[in-house]
Each structure stands twice: as structure tokens, then as C-alpha cells.
N, C-alpha and C. Protein backbone atom coordinates (compact mmCIF):
# COMPACT_ATOMS: atom_id res chain seq x y z
N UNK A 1 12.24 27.91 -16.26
CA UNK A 1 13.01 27.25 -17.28
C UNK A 1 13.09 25.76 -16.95
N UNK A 2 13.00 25.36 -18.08
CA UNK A 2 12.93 23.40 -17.76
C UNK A 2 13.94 23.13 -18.30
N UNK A 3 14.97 22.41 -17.70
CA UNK A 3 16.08 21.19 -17.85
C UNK A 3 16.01 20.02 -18.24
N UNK A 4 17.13 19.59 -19.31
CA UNK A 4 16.62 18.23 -19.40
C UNK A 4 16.89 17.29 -18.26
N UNK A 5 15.56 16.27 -18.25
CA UNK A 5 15.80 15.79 -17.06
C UNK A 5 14.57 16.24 -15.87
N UNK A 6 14.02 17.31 -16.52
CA UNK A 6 12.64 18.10 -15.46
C UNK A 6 11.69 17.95 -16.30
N UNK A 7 10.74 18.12 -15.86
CA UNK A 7 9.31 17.76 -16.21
C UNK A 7 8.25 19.21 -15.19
N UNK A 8 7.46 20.00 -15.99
CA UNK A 8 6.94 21.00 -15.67
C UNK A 8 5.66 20.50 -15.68
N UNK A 9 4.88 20.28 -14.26
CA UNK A 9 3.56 19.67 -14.74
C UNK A 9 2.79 20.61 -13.18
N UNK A 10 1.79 21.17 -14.05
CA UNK A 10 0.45 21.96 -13.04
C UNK A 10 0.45 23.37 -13.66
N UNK A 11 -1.33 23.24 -13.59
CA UNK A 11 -1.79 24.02 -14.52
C UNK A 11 -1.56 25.41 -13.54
N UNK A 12 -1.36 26.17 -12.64
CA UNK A 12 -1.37 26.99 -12.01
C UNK A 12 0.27 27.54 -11.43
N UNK A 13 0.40 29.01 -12.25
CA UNK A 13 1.60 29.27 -11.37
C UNK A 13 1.56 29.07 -9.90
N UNK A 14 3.15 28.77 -9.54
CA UNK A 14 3.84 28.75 -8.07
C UNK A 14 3.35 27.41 -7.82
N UNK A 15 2.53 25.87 -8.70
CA UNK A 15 2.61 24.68 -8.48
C UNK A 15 3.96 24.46 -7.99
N UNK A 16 3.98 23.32 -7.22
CA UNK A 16 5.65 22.66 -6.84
C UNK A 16 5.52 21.71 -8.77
N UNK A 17 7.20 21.88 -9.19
CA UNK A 17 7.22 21.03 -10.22
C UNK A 17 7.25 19.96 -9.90
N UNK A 18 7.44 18.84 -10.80
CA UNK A 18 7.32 17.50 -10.25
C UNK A 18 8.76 17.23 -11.01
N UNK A 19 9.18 16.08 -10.34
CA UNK A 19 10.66 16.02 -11.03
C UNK A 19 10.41 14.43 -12.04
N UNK A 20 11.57 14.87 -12.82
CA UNK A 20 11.61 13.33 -13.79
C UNK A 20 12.57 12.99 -12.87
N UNK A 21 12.70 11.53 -12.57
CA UNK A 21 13.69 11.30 -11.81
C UNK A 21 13.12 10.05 -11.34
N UNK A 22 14.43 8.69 -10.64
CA UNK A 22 14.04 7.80 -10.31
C UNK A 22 13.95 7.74 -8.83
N UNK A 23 12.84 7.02 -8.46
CA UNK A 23 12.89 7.16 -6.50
C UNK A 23 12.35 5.71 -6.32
N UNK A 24 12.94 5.31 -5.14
CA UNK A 24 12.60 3.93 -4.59
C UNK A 24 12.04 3.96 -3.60
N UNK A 25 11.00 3.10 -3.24
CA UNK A 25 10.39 2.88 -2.26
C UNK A 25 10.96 2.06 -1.38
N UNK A 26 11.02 1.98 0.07
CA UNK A 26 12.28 0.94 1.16
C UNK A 26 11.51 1.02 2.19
N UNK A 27 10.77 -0.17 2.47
CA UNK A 27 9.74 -0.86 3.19
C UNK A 27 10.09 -0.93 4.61
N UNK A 28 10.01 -0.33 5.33
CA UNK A 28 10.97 -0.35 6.95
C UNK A 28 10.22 -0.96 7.62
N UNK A 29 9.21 -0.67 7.78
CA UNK A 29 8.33 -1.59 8.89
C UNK A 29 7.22 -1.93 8.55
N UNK A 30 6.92 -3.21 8.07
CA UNK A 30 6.12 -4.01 7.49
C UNK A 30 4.93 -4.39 8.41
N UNK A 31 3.87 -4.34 8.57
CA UNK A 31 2.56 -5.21 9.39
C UNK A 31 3.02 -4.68 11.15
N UNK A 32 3.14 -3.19 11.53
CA UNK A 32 3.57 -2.65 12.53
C UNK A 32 1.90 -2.20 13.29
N UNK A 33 1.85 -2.39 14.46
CA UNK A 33 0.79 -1.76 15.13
C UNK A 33 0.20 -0.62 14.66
N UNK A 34 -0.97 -0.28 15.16
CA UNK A 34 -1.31 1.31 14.44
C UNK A 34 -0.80 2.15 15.75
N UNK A 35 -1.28 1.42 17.01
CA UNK A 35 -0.76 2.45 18.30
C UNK A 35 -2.02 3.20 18.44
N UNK A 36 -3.69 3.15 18.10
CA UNK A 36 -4.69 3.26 18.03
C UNK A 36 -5.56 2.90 18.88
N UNK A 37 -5.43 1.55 19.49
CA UNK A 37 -6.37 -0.10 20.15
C UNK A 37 -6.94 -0.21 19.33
N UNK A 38 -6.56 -0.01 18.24
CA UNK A 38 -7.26 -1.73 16.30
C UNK A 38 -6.58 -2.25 16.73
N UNK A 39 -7.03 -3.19 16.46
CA UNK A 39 -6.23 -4.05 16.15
C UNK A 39 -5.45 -4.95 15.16
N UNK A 40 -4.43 -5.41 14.82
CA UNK A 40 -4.15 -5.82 13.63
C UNK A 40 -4.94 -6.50 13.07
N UNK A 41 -4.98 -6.29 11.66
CA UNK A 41 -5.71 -7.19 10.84
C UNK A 41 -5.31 -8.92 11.00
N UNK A 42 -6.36 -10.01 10.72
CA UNK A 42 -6.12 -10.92 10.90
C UNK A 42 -5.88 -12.17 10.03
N UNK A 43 -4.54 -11.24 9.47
CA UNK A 43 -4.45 -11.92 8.30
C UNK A 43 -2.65 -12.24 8.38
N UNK A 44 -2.32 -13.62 8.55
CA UNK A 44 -0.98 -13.90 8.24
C UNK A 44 -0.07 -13.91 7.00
N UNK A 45 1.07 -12.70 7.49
CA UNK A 45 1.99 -12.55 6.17
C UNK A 45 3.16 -13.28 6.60
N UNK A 46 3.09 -14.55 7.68
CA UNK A 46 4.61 -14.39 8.42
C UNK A 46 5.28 -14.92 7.06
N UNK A 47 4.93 -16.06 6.00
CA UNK A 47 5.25 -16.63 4.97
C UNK A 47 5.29 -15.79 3.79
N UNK A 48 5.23 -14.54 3.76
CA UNK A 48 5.18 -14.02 2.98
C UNK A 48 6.82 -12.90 3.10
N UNK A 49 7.24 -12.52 1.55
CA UNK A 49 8.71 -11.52 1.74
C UNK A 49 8.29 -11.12 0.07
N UNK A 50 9.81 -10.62 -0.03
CA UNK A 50 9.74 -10.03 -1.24
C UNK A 50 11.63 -10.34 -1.56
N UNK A 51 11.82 -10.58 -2.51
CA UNK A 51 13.15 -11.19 -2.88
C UNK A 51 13.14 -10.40 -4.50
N UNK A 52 14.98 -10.55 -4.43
CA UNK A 52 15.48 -9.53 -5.55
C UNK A 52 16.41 -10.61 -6.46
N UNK A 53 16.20 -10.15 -7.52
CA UNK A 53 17.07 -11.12 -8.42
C UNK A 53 18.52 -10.73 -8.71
N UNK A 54 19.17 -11.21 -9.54
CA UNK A 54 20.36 -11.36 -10.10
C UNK A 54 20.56 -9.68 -10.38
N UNK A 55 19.12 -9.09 -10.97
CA UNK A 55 19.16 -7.76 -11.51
C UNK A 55 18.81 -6.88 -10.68
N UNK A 56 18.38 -7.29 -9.59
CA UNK A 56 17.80 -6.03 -8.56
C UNK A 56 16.24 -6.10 -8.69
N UNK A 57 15.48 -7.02 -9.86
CA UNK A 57 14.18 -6.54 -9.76
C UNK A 57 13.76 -7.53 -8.55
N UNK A 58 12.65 -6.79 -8.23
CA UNK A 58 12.02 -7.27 -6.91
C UNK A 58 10.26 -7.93 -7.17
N UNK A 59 10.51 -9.18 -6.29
CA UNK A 59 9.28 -10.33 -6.39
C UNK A 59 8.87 -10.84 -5.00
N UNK A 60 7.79 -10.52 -5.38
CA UNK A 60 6.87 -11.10 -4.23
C UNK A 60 6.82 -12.88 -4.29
N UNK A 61 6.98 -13.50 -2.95
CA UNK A 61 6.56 -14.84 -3.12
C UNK A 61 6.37 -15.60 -1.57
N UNK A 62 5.95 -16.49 -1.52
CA UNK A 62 5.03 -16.80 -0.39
C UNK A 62 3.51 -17.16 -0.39
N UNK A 63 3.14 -17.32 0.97
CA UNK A 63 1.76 -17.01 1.20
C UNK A 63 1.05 -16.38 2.23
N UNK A 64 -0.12 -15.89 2.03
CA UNK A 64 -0.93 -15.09 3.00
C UNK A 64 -1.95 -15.75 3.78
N UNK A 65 -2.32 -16.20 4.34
CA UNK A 65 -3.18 -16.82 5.15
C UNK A 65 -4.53 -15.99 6.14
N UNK A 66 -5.94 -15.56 5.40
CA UNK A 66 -7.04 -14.72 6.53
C UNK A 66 -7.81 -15.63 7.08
N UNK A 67 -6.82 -15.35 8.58
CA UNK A 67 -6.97 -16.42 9.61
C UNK A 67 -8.31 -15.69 10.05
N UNK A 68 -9.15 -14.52 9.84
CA UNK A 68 -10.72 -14.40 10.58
C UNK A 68 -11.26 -14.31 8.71
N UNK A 69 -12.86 -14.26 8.77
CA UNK A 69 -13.14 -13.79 7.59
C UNK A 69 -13.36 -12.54 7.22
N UNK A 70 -13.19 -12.13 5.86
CA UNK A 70 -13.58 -10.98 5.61
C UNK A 70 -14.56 -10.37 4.33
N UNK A 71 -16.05 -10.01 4.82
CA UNK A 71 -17.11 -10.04 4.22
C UNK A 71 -17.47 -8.98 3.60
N UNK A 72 -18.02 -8.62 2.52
CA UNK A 72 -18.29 -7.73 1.78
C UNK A 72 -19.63 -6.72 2.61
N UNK A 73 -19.47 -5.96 3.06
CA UNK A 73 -18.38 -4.94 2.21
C UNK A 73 -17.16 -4.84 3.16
N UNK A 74 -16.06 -4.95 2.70
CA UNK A 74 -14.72 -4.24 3.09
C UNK A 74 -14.61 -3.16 2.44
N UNK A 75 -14.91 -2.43 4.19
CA UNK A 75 -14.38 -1.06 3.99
C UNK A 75 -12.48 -0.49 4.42
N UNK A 76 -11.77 0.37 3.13
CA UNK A 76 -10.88 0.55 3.52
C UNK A 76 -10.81 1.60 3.80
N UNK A 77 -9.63 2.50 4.65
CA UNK A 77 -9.97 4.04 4.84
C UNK A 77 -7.78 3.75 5.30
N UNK A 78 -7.56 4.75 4.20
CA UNK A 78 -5.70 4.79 4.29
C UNK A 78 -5.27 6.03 4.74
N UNK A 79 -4.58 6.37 5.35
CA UNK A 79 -3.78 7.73 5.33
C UNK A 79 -2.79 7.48 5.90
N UNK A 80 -1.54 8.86 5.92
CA UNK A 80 -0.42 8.52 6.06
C UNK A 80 0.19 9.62 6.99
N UNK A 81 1.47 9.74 7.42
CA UNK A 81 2.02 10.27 8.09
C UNK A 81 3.66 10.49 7.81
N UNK A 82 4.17 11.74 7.92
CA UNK A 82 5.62 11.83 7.17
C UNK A 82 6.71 12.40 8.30
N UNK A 83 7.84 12.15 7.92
CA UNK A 83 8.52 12.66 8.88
C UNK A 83 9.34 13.94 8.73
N UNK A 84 8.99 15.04 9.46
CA UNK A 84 9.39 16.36 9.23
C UNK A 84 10.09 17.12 10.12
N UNK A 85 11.62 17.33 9.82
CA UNK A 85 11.99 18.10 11.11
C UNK A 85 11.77 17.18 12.39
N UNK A 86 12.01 15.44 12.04
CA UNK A 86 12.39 14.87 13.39
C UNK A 86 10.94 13.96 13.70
N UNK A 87 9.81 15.07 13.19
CA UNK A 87 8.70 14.83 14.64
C UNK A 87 7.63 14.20 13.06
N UNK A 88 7.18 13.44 13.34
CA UNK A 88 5.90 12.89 12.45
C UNK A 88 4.62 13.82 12.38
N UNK A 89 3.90 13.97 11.19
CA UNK A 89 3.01 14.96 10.72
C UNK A 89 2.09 14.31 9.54
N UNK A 90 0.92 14.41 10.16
CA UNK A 90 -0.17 14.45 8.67
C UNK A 90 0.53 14.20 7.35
N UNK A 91 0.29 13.72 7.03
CA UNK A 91 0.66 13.11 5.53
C UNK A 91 -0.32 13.76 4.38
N UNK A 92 0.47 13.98 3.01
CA UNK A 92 -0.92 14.29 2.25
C UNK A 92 -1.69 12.87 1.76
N UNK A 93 -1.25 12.10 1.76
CA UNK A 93 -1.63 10.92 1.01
C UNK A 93 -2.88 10.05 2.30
N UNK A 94 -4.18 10.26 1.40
CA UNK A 94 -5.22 10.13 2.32
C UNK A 94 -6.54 8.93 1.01
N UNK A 95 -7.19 8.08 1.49
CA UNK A 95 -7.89 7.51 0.66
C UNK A 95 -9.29 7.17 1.54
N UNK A 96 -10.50 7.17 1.44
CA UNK A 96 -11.50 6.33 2.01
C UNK A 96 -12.21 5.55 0.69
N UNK A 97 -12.22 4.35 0.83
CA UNK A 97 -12.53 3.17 -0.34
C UNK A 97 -14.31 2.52 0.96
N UNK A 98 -14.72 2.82 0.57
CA UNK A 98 -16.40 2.18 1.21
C UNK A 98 -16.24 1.03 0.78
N UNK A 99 -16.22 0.48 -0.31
CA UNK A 99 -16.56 -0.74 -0.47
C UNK A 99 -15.20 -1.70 -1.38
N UNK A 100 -13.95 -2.25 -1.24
CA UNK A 100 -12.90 -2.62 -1.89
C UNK A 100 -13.78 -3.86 -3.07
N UNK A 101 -14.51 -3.97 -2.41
CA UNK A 101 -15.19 -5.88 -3.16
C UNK A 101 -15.72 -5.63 -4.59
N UNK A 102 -15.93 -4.60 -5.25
CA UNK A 102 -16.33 -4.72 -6.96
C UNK A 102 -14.73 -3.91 -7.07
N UNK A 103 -14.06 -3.71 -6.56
CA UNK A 103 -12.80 -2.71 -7.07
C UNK A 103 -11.48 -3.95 -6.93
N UNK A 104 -11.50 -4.71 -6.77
CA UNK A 104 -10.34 -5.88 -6.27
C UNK A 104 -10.13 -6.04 -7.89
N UNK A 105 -10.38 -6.16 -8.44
CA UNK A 105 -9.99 -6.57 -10.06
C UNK A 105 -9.79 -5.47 -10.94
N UNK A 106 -10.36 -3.94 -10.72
CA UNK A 106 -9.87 -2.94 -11.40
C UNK A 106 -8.52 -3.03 -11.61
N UNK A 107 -8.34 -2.43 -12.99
CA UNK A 107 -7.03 -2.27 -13.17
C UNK A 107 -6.30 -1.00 -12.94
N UNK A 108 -7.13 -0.21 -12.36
CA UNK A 108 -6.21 1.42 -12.10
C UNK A 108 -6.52 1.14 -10.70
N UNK A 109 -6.43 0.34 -10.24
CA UNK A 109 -6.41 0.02 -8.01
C UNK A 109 -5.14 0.21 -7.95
N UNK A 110 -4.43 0.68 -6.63
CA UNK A 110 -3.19 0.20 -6.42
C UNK A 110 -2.55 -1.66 -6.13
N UNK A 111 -3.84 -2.18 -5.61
CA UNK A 111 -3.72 -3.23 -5.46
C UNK A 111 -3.80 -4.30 -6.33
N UNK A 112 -4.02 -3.78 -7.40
CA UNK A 112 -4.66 -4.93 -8.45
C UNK A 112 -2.97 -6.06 -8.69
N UNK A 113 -2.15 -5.62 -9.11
CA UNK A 113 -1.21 -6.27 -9.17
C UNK A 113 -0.78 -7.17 -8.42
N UNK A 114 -1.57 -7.02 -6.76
CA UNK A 114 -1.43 -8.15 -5.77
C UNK A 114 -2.23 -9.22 -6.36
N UNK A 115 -4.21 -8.12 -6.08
CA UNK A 115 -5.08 -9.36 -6.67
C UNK A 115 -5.03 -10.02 -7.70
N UNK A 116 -4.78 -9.51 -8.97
CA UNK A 116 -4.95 -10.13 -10.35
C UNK A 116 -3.98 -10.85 -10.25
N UNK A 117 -3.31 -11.42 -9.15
CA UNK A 117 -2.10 -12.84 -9.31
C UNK A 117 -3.45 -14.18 -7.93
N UNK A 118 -4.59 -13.45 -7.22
CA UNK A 118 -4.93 -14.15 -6.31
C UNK A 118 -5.95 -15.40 -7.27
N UNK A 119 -6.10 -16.58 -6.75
CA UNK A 119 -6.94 -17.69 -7.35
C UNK A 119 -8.13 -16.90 -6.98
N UNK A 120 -8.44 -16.38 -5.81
CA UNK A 120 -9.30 -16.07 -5.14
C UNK A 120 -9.84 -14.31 -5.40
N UNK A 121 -10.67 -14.20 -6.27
CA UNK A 121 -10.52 -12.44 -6.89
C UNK A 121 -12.05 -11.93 -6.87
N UNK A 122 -12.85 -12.38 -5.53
CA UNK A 122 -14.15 -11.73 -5.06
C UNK A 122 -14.38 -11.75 -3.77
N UNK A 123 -15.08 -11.43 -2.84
CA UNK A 123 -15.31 -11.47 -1.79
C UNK A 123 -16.92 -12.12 -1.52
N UNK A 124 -17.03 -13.25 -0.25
CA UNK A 124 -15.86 -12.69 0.71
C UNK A 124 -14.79 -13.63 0.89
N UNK A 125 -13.71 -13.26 1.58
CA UNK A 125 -12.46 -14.58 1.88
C UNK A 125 -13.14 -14.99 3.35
N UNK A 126 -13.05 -16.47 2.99
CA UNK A 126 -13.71 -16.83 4.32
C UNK A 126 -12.22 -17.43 5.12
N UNK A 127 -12.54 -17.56 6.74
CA UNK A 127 -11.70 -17.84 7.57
C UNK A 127 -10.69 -18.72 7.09
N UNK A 128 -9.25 -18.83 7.18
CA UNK A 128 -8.33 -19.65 6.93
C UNK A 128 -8.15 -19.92 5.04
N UNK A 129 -8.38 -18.84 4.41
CA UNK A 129 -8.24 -18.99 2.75
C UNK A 129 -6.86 -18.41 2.90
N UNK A 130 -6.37 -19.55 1.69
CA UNK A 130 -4.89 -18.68 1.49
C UNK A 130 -4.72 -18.62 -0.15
N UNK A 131 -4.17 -17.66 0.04
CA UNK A 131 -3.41 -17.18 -1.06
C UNK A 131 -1.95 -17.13 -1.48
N UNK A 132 -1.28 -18.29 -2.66
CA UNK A 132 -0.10 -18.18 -2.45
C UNK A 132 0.41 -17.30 -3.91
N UNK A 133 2.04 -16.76 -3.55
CA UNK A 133 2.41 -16.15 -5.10
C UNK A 133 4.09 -16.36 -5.22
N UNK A 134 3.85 -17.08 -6.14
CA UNK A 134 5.30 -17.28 -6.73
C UNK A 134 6.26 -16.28 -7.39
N UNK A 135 7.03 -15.57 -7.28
CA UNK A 135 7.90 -14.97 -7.79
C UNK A 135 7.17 -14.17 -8.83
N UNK A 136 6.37 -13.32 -7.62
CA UNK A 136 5.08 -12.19 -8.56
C UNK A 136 5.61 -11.05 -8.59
N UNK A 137 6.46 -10.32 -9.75
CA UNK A 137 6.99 -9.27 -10.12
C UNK A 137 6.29 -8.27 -9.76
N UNK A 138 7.03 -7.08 -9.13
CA UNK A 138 6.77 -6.17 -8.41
C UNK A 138 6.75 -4.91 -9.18
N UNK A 139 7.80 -4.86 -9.88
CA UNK A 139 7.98 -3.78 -11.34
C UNK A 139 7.96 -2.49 -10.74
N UNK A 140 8.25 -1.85 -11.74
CA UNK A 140 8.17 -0.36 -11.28
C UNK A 140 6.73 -0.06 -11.11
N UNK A 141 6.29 1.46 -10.63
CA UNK A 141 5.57 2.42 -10.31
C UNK A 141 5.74 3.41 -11.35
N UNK A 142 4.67 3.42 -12.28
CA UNK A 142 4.87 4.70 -12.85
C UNK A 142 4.51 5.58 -12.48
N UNK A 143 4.88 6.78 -11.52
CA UNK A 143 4.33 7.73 -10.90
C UNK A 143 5.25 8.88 -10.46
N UNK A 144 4.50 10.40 -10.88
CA UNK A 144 5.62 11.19 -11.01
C UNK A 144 5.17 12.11 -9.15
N UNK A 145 5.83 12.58 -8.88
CA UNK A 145 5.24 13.37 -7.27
C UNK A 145 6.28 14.35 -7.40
N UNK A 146 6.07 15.01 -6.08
CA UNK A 146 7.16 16.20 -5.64
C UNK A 146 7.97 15.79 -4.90
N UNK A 147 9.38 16.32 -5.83
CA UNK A 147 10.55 15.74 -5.27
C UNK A 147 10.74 16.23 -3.27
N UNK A 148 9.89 16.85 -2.86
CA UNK A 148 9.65 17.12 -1.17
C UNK A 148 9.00 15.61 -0.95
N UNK A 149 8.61 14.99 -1.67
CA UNK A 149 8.23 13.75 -0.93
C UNK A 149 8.87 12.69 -0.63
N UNK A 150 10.31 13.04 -0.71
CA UNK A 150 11.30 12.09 -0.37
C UNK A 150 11.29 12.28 1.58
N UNK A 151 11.83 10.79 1.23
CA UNK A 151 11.84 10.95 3.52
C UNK A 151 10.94 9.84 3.52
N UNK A 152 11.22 9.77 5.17
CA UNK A 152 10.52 8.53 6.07
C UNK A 152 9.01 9.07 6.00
N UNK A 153 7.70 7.99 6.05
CA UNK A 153 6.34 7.81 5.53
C UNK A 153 6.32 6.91 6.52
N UNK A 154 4.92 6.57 7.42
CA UNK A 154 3.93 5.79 7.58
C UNK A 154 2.83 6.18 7.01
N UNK A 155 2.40 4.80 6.45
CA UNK A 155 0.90 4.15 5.84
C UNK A 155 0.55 3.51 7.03
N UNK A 156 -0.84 4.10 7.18
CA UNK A 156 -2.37 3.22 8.03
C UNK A 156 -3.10 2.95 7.40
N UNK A 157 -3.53 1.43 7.77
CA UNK A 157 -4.66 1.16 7.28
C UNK A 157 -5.63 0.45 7.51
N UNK A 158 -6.69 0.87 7.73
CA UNK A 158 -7.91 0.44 8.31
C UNK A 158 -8.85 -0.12 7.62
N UNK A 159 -9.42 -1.32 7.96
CA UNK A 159 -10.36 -2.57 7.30
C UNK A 159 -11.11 -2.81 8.28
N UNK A 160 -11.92 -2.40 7.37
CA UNK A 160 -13.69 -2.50 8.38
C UNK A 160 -14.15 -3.89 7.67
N UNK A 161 -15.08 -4.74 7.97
CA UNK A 161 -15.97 -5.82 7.24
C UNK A 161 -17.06 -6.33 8.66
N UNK A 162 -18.13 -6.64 8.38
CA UNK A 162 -18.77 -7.01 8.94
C UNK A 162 -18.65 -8.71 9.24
N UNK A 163 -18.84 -9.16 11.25
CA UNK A 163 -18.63 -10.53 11.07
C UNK A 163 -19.43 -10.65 12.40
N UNK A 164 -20.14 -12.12 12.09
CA UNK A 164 -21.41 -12.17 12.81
C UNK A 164 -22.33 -10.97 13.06
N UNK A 165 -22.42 -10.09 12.06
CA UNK A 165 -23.31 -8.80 12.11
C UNK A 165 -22.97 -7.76 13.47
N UNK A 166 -21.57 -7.59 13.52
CA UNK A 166 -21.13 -6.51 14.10
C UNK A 166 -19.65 -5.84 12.96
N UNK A 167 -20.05 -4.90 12.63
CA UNK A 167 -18.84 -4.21 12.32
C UNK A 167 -17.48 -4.17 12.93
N UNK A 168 -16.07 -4.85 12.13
CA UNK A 168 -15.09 -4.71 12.98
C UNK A 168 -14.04 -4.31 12.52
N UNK A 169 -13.14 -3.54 12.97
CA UNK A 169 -12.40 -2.43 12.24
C UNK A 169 -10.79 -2.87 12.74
N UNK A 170 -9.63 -2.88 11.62
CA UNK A 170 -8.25 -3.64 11.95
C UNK A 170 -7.66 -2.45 11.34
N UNK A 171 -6.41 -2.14 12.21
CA UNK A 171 -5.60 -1.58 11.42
C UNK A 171 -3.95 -1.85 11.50
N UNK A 172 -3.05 -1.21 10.33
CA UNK A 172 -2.00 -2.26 10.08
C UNK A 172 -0.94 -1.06 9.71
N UNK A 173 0.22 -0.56 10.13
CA UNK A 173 1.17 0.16 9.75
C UNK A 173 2.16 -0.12 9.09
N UNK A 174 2.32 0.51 7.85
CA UNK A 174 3.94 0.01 6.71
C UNK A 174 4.62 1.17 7.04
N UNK A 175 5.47 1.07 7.79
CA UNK A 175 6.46 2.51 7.12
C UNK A 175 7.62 1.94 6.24
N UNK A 176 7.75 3.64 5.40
CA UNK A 176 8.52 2.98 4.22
C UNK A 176 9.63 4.35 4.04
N UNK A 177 10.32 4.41 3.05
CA UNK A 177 11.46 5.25 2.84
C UNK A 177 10.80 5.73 1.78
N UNK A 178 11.19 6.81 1.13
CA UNK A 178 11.23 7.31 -0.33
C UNK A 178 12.29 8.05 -0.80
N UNK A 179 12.87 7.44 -1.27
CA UNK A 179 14.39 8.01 -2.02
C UNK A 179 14.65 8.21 -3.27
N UNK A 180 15.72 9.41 -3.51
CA UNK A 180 16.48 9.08 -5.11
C UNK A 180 17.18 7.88 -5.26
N UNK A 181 17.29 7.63 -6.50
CA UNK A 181 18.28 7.16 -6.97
C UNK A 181 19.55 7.79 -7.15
């Protein structure tokens, strides 16, 4: 039986439902080690935050600075990790992207909303390019999941690009919250 307020979505009995409902994302640890030996990516966010208005909506502003270069192809490869019963565990949320450099301007990327504000929207970024963004609206997420996916999350993420013709691989940890409203 569906409630108002629920949303019944998957084609197969005993799917988990997905809930209508509002959830926030709460950024805990921003540009954190992977704990791997990657090393962080080499790219400065110290100038970079995210600020809330009068209304609560939230904006990106600052700048980014890729203090090494990074050459096509950038390879990305994401996955995540959740916290269960205390102890951290495999995450479902998993991506391998081979090549980011014809996908930086798509509009169904997760990232596009960063890039499509960058001057700079091809590869490659060469050493010391910056990118600045003024009070670049963050907006909602339209996206529905299983209400079990609330709780503490780390995101990894790993950036491969080739420089002086050796492959070199960075990686960068966000952990974040996921909550009701």
C-alpha cells in the first residue's frame, strides 16, 4: 500500500521502495587523504567554500587552482564506503569514467554544474590554471534512493592523467552525511 508522501518505484517484487522525501547532503570531510599512498590530487581548493544565503540556499564561490597538469585522458574511477553498525563497509555507489575529457560538458554528468560555470571547459588544464566561481548555485539534487541510505558515506576518488608520459594516479576523500529533513 502507498501513502501519500511514498513513491513505489521497481519493477520486481520485494524491491526496497524508494521514499518521496527530502534528504540533505553534509559535507564532513572535504579533500581528506585516501589512506592508500595516492596521493592527493594536485589541485588547490584552499580558496575555495560553499556559503548559504539569507534562505539557506547554498553557493559555491572562490577559486581552484591545478597546481600539476592534467592531460587528456583523465581517467576517473569513484567508489564509496558507508558506515554500518560503527565499522565502515563497501559502499554501493561505484563509477569507472576512462576518459572525463569529451564528458566535462555533458549535461547528465554529475559534474557538469561545476564545469558549465568553468572559462576553461576542455582538456587539458595545464599547470597553475585557475578557475574562479562566484556565488555558483548549488540547488537541489533531483534524486530519489533508499531511504537505508541515510548515514555517514565516504567518496574516493581517483584521477589518473598522463604527465611526461608516465601515468599518474591521485586520490581525494569527501565524507559526507545523508539525512532527512
Amino acid at each position: 500500500m502507498i501513502r501519500p508522501g511514498q513513491t513505489e518505484v521497481g519493477p520486481r517484487a520485494g524491491d526496497p521502495q524508494l521514499m518521496e522525501g527530502e534528504y540533505v547532503v553534509e559535507f564532513t570531510d572535504y579533500g581528506g587523504d585516501c589512506e592508500n599512498g595516492k596521493p592527493m590530487p594536485n589541485v588547490d581548493f584552499s580558496d575555495l567554500e560553499t556559503v548559504e544565503d539569507e534562505d539557506g540556499n547554498g553557493f559555491l564561490t572562490g577559486k581552484i587552482v591545478f597546481k600539476s597538469e592534467y592531460n587528456d585522458p583523465i581517467e576517473l574511477k569513484v567508489y564509496t564506503e558507508r558506515q554500518k553498525q560503527g565499522a565502515w563497509t563497501a559502499g554501493e555507489i561505484s563509477r569507472d569514467v576512462l576518459n572525463m575529457c569529451p564528458l566535462l560538458t555533458a549535461p547528465s554528468e554529475p559534474w557538469h554544474l561545476f564545469t558549465s560555470a568553468m572559462k576553461h571547459q576542455e582538456c587539458p588544464f595545464p599547470a597553475n590554471h585557475e578557475e574562479t566561481f562566484n556565488m555558483l548555485p548549488l540547488g537541489d539534487i533531483n534524486m530519489q534512493f533508499p531511504d537505508t541510505f541515510a548515514g555517514n558515506w565516504r567518496l574516493f576518488a581517483e584521477v589518473t592523467t598522463p604527465r611526461e608520459g608516465v601515468k599518474v594516479t591521485e586520490c581525494m576523500r569527501i565524507g559526507f552525511l545523508i539525512k532527512e529533513t
